[in-house]
Structures are given as C-alpha cells and as structure tokens.
N, C-alpha and C. Protein backbone atom coordinates (compact mmCIF):
# COMPACT_ATOMS: atom_id res chain seq x y z
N UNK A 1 -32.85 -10.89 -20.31
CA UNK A 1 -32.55 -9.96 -19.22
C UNK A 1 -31.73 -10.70 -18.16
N UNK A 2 -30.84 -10.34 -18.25
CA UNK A 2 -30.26 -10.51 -16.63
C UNK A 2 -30.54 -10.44 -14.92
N UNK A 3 -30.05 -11.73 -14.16
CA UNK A 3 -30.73 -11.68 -13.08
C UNK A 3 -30.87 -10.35 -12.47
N UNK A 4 -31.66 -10.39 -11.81
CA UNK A 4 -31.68 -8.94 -10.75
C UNK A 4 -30.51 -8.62 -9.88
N UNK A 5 -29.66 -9.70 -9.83
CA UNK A 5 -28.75 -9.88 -8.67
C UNK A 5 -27.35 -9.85 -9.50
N UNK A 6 -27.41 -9.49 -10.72
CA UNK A 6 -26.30 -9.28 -11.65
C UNK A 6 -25.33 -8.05 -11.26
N UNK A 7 -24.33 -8.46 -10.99
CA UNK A 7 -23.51 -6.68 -10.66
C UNK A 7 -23.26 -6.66 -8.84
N UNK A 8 -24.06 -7.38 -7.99
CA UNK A 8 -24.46 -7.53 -6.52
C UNK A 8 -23.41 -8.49 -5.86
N UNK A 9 -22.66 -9.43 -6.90
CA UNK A 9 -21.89 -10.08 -5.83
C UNK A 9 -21.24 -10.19 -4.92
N UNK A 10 -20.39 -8.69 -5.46
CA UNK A 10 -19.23 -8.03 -4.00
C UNK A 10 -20.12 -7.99 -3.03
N UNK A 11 -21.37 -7.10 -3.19
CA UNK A 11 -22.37 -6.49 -1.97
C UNK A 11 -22.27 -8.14 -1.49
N UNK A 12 -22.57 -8.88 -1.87
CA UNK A 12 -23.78 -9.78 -0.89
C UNK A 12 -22.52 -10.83 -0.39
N UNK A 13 -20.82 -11.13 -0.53
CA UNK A 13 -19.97 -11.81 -0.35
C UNK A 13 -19.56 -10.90 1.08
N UNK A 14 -19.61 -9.65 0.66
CA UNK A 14 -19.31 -8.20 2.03
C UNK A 14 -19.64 -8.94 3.05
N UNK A 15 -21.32 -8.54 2.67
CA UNK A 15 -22.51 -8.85 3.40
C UNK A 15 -22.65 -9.62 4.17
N UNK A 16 -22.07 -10.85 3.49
CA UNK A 16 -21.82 -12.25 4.49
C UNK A 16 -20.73 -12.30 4.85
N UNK A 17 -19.99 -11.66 4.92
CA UNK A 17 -18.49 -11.76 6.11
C UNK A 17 -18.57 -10.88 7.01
N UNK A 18 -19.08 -9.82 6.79
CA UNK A 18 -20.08 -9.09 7.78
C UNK A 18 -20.91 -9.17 8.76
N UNK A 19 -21.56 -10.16 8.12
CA UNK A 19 -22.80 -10.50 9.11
C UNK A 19 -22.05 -11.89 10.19
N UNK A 20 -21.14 -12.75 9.51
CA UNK A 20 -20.48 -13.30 10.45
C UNK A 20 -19.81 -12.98 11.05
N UNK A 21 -19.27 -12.03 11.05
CA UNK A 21 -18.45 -11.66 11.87
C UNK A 21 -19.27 -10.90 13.48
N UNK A 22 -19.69 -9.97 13.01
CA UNK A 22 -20.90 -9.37 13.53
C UNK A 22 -21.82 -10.75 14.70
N UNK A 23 -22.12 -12.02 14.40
CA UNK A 23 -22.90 -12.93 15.05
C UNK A 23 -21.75 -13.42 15.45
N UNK A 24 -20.24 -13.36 15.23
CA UNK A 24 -19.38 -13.84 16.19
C UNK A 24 -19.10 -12.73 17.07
N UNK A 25 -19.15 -11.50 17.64
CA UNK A 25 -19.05 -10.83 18.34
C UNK A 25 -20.55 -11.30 19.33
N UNK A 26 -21.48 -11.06 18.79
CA UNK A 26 -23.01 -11.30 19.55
C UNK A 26 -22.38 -12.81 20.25
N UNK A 27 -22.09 -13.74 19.96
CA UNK A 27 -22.03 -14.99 21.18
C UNK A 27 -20.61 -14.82 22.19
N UNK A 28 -19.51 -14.05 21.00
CA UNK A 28 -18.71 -13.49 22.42
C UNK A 28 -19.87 -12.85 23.59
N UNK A 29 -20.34 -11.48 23.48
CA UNK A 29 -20.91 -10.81 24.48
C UNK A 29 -21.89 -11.51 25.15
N UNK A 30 -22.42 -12.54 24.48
CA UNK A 30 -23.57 -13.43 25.00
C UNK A 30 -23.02 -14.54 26.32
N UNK A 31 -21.93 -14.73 25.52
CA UNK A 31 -20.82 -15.89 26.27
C UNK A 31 -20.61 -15.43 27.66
N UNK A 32 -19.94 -13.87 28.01
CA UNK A 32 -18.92 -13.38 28.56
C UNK A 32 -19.97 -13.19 29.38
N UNK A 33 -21.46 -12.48 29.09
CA UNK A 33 -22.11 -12.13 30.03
C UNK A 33 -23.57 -12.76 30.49
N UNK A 34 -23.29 -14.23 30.09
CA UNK A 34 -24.40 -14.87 30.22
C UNK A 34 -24.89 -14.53 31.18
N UNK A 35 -24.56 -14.86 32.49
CA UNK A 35 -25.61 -15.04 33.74
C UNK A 35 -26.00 -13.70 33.96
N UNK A 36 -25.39 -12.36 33.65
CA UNK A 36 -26.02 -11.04 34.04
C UNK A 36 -27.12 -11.09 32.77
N UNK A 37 -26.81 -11.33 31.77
CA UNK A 37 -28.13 -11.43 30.82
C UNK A 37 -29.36 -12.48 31.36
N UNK A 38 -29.33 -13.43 31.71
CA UNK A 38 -30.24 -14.01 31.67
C UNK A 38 -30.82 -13.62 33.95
N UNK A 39 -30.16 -12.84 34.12
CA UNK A 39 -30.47 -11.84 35.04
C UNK A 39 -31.79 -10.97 34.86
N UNK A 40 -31.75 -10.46 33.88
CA UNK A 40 -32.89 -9.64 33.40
C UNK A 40 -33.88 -9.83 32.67
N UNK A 41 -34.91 -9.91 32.67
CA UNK A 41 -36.01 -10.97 31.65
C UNK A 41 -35.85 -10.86 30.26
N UNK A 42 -35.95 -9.27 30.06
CA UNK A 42 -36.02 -8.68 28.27
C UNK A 42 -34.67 -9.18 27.53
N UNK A 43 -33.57 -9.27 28.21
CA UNK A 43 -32.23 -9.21 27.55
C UNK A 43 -32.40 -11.15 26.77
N UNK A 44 -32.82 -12.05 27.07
CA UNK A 44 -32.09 -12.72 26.72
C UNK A 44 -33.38 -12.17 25.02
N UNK A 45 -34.63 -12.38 25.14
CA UNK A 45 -35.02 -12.03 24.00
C UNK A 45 -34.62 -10.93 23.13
N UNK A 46 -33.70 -10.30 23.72
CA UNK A 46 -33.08 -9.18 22.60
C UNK A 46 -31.68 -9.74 21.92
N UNK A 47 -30.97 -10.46 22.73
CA UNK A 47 -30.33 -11.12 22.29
C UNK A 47 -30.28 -11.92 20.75
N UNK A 48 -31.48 -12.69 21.22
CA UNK A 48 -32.22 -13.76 20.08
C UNK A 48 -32.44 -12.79 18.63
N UNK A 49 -33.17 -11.68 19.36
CA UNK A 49 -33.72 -10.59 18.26
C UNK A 49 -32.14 -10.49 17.36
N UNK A 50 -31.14 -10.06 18.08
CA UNK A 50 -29.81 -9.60 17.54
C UNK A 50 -29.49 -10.88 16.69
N UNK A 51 -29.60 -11.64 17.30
CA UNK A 51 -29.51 -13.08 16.42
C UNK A 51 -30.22 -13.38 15.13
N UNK A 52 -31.17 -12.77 15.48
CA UNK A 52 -32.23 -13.15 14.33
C UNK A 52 -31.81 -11.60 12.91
N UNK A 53 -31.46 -10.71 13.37
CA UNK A 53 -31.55 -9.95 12.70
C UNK A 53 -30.35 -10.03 11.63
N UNK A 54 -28.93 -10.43 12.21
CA UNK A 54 -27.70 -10.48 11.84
C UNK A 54 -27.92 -11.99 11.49
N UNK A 55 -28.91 -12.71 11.25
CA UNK A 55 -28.78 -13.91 10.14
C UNK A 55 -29.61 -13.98 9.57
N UNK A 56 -30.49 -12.72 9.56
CA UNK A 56 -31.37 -12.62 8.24
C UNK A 56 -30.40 -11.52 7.01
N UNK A 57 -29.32 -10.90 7.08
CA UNK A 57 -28.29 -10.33 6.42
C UNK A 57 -27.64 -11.70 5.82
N UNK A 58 -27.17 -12.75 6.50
CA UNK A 58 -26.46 -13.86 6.36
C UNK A 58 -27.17 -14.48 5.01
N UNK A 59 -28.94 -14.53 4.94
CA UNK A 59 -29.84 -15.40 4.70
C UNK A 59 -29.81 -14.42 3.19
N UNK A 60 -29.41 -12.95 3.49
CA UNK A 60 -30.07 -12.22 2.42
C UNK A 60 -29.13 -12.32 1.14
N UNK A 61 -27.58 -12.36 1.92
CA UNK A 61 -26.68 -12.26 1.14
C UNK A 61 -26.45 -13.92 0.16
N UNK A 62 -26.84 -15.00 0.86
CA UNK A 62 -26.73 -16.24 0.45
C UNK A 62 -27.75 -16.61 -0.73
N UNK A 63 -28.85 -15.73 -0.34
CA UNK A 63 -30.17 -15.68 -1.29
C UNK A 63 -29.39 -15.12 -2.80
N UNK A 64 -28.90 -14.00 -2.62
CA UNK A 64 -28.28 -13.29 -3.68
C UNK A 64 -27.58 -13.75 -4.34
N UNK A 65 -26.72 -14.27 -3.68
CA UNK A 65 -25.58 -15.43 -4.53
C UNK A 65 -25.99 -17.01 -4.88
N UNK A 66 -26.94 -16.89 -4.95
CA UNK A 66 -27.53 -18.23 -5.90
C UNK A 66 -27.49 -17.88 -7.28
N UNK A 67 -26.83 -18.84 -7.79
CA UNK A 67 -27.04 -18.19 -9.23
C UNK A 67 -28.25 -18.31 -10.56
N UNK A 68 -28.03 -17.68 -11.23
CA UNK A 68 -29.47 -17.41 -11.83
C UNK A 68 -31.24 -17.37 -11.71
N UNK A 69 -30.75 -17.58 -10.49
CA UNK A 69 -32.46 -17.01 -9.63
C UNK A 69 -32.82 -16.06 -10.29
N UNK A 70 -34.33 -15.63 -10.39
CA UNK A 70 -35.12 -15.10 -11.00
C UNK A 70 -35.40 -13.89 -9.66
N UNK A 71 -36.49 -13.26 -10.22
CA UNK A 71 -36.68 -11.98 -9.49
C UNK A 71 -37.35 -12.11 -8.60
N UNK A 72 -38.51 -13.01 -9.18
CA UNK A 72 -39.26 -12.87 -8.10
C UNK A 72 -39.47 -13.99 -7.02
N UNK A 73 -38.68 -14.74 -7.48
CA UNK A 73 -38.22 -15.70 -6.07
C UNK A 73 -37.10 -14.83 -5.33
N UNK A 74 -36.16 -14.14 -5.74
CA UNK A 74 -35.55 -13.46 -4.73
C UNK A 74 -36.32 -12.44 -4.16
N UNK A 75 -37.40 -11.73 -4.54
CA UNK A 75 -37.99 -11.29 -4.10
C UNK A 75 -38.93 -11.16 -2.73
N UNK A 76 -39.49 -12.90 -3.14
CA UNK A 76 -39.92 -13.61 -2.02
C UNK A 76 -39.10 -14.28 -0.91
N UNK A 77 -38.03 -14.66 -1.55
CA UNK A 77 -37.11 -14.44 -0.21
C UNK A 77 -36.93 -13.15 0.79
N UNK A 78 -36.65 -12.23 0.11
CA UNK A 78 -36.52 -10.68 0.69
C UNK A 78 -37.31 -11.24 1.59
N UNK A 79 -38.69 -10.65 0.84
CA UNK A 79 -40.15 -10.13 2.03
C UNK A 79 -40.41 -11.60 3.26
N UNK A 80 -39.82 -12.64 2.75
CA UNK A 80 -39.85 -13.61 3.79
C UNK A 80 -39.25 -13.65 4.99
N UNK A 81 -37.84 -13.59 4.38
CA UNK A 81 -37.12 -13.15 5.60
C UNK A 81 -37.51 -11.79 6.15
N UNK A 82 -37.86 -10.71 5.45
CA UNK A 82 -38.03 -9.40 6.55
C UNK A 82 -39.33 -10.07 7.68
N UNK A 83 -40.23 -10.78 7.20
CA UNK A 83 -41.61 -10.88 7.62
C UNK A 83 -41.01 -12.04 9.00
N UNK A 84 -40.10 -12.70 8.68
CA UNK A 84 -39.68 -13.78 9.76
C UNK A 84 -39.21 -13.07 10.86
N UNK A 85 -37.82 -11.83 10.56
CA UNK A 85 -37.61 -11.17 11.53
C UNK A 85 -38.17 -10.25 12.00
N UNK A 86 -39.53 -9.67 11.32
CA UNK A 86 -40.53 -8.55 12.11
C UNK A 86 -41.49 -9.86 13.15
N UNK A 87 -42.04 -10.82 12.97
CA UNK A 87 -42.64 -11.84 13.70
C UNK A 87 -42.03 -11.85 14.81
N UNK A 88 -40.46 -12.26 14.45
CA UNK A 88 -39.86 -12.87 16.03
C UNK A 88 -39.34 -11.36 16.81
N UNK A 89 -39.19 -10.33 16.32
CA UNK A 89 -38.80 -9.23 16.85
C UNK A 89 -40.32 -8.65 17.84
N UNK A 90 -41.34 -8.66 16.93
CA UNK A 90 -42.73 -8.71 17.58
C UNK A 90 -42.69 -9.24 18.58
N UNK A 91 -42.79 -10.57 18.76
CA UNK A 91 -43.17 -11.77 19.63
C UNK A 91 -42.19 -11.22 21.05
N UNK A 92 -41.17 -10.52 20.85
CA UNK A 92 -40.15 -10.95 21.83
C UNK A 92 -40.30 -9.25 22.48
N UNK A 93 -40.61 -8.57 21.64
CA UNK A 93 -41.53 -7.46 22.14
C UNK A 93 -42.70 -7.30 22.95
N UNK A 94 -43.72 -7.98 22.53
CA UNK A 94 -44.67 -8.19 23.48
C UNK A 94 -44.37 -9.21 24.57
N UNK A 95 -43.74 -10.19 24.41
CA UNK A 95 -43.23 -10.88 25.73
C UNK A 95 -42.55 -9.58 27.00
N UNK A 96 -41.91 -8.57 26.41
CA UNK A 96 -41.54 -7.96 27.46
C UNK A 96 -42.35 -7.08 27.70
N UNK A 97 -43.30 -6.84 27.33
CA UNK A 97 -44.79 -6.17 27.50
C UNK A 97 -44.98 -6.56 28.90
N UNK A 98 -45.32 -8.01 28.69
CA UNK A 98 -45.75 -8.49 29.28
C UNK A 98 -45.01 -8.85 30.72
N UNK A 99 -44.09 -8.85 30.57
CA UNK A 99 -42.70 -9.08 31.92
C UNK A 99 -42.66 -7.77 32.57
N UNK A 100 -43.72 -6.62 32.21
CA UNK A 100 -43.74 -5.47 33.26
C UNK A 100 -42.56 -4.13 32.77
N UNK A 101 -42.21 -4.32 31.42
CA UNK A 101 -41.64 -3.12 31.16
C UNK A 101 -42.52 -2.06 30.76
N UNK A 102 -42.46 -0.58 31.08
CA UNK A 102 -43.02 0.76 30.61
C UNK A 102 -43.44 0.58 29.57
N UNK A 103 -44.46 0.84 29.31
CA UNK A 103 -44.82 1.10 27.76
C UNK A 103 -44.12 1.81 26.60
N UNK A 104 -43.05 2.64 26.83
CA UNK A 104 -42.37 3.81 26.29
C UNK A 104 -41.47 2.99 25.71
N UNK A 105 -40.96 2.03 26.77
CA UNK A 105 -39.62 1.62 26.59
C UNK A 105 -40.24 0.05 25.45
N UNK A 106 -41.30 0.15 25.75
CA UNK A 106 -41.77 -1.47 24.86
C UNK A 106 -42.02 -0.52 22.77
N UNK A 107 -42.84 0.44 22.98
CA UNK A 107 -42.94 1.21 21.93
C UNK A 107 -41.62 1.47 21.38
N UNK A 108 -40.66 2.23 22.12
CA UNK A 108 -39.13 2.09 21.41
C UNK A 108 -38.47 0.88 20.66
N UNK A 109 -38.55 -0.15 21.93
CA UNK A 109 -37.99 -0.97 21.35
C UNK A 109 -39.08 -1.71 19.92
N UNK A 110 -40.06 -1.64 19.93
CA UNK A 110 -40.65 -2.08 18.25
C UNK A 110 -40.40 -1.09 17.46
N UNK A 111 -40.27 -0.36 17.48
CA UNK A 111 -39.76 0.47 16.34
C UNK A 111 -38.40 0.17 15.89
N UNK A 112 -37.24 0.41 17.06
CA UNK A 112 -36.09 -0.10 16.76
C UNK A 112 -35.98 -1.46 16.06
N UNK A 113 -36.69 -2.37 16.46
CA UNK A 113 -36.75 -3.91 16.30
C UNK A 113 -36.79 -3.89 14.75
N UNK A 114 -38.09 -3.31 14.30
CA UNK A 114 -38.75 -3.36 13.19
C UNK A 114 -38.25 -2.74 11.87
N UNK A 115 -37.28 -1.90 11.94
CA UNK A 115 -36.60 -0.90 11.16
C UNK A 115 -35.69 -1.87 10.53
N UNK A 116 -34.78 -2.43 11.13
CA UNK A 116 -33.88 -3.48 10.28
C UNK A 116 -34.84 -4.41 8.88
N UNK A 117 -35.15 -4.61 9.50
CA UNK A 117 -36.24 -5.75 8.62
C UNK A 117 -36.82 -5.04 7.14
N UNK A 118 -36.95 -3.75 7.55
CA UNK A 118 -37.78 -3.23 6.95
C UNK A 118 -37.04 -2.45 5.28
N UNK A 119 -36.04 -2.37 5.58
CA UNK A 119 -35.41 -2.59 3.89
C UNK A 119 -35.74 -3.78 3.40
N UNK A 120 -35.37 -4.94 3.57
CA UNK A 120 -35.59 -6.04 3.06
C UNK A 120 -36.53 -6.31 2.77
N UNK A 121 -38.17 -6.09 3.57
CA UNK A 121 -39.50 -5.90 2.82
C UNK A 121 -39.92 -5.04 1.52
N UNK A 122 -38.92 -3.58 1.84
CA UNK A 122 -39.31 -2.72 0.68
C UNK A 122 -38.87 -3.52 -0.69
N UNK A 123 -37.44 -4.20 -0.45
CA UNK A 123 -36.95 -4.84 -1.62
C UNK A 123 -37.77 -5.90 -2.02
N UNK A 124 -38.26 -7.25 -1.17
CA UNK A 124 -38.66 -7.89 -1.77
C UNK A 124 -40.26 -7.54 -2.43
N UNK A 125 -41.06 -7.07 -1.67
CA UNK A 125 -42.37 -6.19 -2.20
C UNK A 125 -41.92 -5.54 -3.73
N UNK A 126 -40.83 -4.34 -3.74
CA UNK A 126 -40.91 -3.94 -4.67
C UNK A 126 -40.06 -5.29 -6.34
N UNK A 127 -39.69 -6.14 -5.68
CA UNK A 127 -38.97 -6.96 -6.79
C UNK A 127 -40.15 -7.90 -7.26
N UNK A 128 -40.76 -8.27 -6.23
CA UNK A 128 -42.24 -9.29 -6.24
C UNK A 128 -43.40 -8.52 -7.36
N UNK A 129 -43.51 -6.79 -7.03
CA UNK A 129 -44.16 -6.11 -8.25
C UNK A 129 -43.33 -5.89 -9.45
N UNK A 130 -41.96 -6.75 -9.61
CA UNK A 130 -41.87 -6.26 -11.27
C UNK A 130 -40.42 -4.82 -11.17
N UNK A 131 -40.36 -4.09 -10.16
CA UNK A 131 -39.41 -3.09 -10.26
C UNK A 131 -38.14 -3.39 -9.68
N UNK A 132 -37.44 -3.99 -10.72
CA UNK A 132 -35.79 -4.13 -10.22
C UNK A 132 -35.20 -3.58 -9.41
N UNK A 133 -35.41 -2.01 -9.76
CA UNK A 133 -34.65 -1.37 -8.82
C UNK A 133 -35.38 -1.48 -7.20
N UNK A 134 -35.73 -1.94 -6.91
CA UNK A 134 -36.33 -2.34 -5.58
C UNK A 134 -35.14 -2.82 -4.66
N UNK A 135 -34.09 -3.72 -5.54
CA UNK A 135 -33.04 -4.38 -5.13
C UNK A 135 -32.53 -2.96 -4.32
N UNK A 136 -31.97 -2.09 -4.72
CA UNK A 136 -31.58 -0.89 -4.15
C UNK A 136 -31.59 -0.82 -2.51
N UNK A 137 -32.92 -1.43 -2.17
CA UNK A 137 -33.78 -1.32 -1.25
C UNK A 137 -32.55 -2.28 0.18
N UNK A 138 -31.85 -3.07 -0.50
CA UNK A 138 -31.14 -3.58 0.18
C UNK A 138 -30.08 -2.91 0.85
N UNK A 139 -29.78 -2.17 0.21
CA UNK A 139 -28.54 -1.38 1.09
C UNK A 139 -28.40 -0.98 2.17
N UNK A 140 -29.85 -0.12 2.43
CA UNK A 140 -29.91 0.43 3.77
C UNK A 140 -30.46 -0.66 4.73
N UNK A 141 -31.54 -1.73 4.21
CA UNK A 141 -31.98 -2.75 4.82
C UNK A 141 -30.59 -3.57 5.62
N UNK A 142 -29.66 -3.38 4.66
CA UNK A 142 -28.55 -4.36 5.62
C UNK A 142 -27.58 -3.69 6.41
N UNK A 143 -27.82 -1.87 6.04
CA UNK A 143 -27.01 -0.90 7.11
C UNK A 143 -27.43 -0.94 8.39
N UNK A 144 -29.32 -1.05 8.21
CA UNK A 144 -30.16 -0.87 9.54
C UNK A 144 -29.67 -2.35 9.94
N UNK A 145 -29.62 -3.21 9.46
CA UNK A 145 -29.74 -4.57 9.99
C UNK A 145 -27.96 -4.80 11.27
N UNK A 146 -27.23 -3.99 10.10
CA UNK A 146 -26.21 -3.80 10.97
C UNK A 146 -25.54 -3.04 12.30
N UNK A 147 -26.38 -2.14 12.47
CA UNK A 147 -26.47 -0.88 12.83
C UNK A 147 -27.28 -1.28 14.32
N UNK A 148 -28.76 -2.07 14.28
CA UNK A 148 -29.41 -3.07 15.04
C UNK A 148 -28.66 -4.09 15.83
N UNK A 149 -27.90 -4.87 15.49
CA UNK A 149 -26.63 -6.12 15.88
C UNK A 149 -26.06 -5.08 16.24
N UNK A 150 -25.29 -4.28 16.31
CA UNK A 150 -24.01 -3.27 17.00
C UNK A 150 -24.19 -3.01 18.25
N UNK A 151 -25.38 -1.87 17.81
CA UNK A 151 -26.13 -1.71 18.86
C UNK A 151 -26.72 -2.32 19.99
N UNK A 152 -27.00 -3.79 19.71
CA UNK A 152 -27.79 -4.90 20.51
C UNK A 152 -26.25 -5.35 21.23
N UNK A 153 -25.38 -5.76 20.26
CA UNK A 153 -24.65 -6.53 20.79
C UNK A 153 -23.04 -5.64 21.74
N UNK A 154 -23.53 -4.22 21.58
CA UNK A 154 -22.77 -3.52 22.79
C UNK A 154 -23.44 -3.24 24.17
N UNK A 155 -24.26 -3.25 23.85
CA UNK A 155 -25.74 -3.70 25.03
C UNK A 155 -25.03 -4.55 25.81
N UNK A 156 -25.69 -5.97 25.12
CA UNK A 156 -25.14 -7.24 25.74
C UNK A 156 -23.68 -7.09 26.47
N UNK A 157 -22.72 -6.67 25.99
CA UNK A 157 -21.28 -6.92 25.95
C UNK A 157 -20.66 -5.61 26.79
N UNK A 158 -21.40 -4.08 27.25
CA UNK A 158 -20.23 -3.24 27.73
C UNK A 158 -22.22 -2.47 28.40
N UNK A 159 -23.21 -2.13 28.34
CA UNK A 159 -23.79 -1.53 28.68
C UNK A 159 -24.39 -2.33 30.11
N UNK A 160 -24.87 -3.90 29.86
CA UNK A 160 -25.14 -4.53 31.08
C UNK A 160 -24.17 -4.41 31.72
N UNK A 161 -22.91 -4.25 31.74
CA UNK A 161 -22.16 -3.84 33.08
C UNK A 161 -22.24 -2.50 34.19
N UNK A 162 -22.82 -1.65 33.38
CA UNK A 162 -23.22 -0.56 33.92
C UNK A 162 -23.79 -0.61 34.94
C-alpha cells in the first residue's frame, strides 16, 4: 500500500509557500506596529497565536513531504501539532482572561483560536485509527488555519489603527 501522503505533494509544497508567505506578512504587521501592539495586553499573545497557527501549516506540510512515512506517524504528527496549537492558543486565552477582558470576548476568541487546529486533529485521530481518508481532514484544517493568520494578521496590521 502506498503512503497515505501519496498524490498530496502539490497540496503540502502550496501549503508551505503559503504558510510562508502568510508568517512573512504577520512580522511585517508585527514590525510596523510594534509599540501600538504591545500597547494592549491581549494583542501581543494573539500575535504569537497567529504565529503559532501559520507554522503549524508550515510543520503540517513538511510532515507530508517526508518521504515514505507511514500513517500513523503522520498521523501523530497531525494530532500533535493540532494539540500544540490548541495548548498555546488556550494558554494565551486564559492569560487574557485574566488581563480583565469580558468574558464574551474571551469565549469568542477560544473558539476562533481553536477551530484552526482542529482539522488537523480530525486528520491525525482519524489516520492514528486506521482510516486514510482522514487525510481529507487536512484541507479545511489548513483553510481554517489560513483564514485564522489573515484574519489575525489584518488585526495586527490595519484594524489596531482604528
């Protein structure tokens, strides 16, 4: 049988010019607007989050293009990395809990946080039980993942000016 990751190379070569590109926009906006970011308590940890999220795409696509890896080590990569970026997305969540933001706005943002990540768990979970097509699971995992960085990093870059 052929790797799981057979047929995936375009995706995951995309993926990673994508995702760099994407984390070179995030340190432009980071760059340009340092001191108003680190102005506000939550921003620089969302930042990080954006960071973390757009190089777990980096991490996913590099995973993929190893060659002849087996399933269920890519698998365990998946759910590793999703589980690394739900941790630090957590952590940086309740830190602004704790820095006195609304509860509404702390609940939003874990959900938002958590959604990226969360293809990449379905994939590696479902590749770790045995069902290939789990891989599938990646697509949208790296749309949300992208979609998360955009979003974060127009924040950073055109909304703190507001």
């Amino acid at each position: 049988m052929p790797p799981v990751t057979s047929g995936w190379e375009n995706f995951f070569v995309a993926e990673a010019g994508a995702s760099a590109a994407l984390t070179g926009l995030l340190f432009v906006a980071v760059s340009i607007n340092l001191q108003r970011i680190l102005s506000f308590p939550q921003l620089p940890g969302r930042a990080a989050e954006t960071l973390a999220v757009l190089a777990s795409v980096l991490a996913v696509a590099l995973f993929g293009l190893t060659p002849g890896q087996g399933t269920v080590a890519f698998g365990a990569e998946l759910l590793g990395t999703a589980l690394v970026v739900s941790a630090l997305s957590t952590w940086v969540q309740v830190r602004g809990y704790r820095s006195g933001q609304p509860r509404s706005w702390i609940v939003s943002r874990i959900v938002a946080a958590q959604v990226p990540s969360l293809g990449y768990a379905v994939a590696g979970a479902a590749l770790l039980a045995g069902a290939r097509g789990g891989i599938y699971a990646l697509v949208p995992g790296t749309l949300f993942c992208f979609t998360g960085g955009i979003v974060n990093a127009w924040v950073l870059l055109v909304e703190i000016l507001r």
